[in-house]
N, C-alpha and C. Protein backbone atom coordinates (compact mmCIF):
# COMPACT_ATOMS: atom_id res chain seq x y z
N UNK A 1 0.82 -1.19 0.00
CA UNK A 1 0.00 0.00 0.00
C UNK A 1 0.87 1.26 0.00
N UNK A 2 1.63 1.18 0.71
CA UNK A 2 3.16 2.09 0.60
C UNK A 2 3.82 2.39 -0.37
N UNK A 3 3.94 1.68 -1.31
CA UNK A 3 4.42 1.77 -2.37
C UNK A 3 3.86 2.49 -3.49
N UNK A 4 2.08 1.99 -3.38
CA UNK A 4 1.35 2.84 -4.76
C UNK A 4 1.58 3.96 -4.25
N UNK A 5 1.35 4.08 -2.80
CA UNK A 5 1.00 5.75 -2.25
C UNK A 5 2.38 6.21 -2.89
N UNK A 6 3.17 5.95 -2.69
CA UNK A 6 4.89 6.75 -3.13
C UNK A 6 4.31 7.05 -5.00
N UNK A 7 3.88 6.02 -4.95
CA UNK A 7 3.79 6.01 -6.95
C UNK A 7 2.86 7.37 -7.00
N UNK A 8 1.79 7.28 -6.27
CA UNK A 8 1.15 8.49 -6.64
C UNK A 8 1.36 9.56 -6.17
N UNK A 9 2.12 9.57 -5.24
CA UNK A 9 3.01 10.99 -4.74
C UNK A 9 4.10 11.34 -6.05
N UNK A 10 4.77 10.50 -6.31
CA UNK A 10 5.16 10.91 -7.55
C UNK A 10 4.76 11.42 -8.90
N UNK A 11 3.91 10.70 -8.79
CA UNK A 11 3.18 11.16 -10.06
C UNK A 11 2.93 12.66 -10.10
N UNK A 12 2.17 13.22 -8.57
CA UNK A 12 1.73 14.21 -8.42
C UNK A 12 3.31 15.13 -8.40
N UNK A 13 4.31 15.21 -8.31
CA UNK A 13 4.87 15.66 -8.21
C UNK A 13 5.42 16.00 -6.74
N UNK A 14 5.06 15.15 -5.76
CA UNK A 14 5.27 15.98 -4.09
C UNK A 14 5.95 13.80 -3.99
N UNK A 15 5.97 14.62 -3.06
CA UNK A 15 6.59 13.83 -1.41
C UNK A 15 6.34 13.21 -0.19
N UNK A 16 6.50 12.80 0.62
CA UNK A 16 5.49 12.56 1.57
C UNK A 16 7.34 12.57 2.79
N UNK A 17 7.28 13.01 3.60
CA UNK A 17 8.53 13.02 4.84
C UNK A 17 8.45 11.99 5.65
N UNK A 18 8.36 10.86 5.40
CA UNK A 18 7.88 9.47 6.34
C UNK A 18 8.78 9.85 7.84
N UNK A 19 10.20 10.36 7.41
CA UNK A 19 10.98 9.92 8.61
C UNK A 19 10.42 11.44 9.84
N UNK A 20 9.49 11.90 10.04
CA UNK A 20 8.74 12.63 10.73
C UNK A 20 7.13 12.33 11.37
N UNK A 21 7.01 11.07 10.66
CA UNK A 21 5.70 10.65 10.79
C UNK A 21 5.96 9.79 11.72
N UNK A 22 4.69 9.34 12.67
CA UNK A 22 4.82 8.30 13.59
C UNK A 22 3.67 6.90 13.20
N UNK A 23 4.36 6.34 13.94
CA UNK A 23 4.00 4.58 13.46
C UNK A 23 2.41 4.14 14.11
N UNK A 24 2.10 4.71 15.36
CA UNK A 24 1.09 4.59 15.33
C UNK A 24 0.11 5.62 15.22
N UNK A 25 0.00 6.80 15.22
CA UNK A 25 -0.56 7.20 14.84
C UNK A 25 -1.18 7.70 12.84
N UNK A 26 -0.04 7.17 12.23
CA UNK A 26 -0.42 7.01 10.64
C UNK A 26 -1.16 6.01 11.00
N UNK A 27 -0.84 4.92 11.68
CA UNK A 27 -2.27 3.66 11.62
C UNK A 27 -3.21 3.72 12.11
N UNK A 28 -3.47 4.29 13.58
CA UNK A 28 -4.97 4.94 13.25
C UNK A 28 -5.26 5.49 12.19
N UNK A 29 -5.03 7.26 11.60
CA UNK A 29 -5.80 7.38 11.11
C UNK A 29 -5.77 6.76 9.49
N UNK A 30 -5.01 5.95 9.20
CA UNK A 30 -5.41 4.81 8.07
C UNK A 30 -6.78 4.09 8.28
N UNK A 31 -6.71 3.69 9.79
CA UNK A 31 -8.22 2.89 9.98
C UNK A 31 -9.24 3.56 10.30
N UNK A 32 -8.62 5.15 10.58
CA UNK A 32 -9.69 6.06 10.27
C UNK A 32 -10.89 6.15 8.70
N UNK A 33 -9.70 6.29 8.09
CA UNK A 33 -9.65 6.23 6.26
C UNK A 33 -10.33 5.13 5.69
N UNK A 34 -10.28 4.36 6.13
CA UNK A 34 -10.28 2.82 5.78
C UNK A 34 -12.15 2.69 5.87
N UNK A 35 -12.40 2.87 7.20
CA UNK A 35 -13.68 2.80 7.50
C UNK A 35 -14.87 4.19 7.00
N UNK A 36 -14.08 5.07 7.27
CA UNK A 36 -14.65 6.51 6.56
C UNK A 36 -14.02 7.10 5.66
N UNK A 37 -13.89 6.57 4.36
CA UNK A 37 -12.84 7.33 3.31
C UNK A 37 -13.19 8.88 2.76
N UNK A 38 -14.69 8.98 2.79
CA UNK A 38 -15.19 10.86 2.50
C UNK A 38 -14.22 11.67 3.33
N UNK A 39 -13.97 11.35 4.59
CA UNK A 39 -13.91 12.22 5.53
C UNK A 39 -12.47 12.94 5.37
N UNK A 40 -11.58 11.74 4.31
CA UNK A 40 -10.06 12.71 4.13
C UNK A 40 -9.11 12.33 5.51
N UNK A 41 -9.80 11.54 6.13
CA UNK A 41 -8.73 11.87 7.19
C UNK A 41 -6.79 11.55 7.10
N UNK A 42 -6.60 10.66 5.96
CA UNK A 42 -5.17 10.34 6.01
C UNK A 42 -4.59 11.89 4.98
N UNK A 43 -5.45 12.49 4.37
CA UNK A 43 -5.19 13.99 4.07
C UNK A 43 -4.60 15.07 4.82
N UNK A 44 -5.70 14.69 6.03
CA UNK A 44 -5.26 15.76 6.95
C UNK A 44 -4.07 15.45 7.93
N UNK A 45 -3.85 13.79 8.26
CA UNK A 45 -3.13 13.83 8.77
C UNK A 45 -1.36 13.91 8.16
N UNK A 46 -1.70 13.63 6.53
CA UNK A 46 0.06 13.72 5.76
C UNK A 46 0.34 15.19 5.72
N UNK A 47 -0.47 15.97 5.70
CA UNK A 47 -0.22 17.23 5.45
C UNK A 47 0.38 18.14 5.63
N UNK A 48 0.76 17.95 7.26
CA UNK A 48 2.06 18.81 7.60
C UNK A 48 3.08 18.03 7.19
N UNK A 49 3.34 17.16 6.79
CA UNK A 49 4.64 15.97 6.23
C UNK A 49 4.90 16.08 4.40
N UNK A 50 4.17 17.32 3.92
CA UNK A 50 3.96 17.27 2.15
C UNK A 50 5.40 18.17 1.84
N UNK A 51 5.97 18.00 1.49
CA UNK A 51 6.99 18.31 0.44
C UNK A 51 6.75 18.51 -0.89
């Protein structure tokens, strides 16, 4: 799943700063995402991490 996400960060032209992100909290809100995908939440949470 890591991987497409990189593919489509690329694509888009950006980045994502993994080594600033934390381990459990990207997995909540993944299972945030997961269960409520409208809501954007793995949006809001990469966002301060966008390059």
């Amino acid at each position: 799943m890591l991987l497409e996400h990189a593919e489509l960060c690329y694509r888009a032209n950006m980045s994502v700063n993994w080594m600033l992100t934390h381990k459990q909290p990207y997995l909540d809100t993944l299972t945030n995402a997961i269960e409520v995908p409208h809501k954007a939440y793995l949006d809001a949470y990469l966002q301060p991490f966008i390059a």
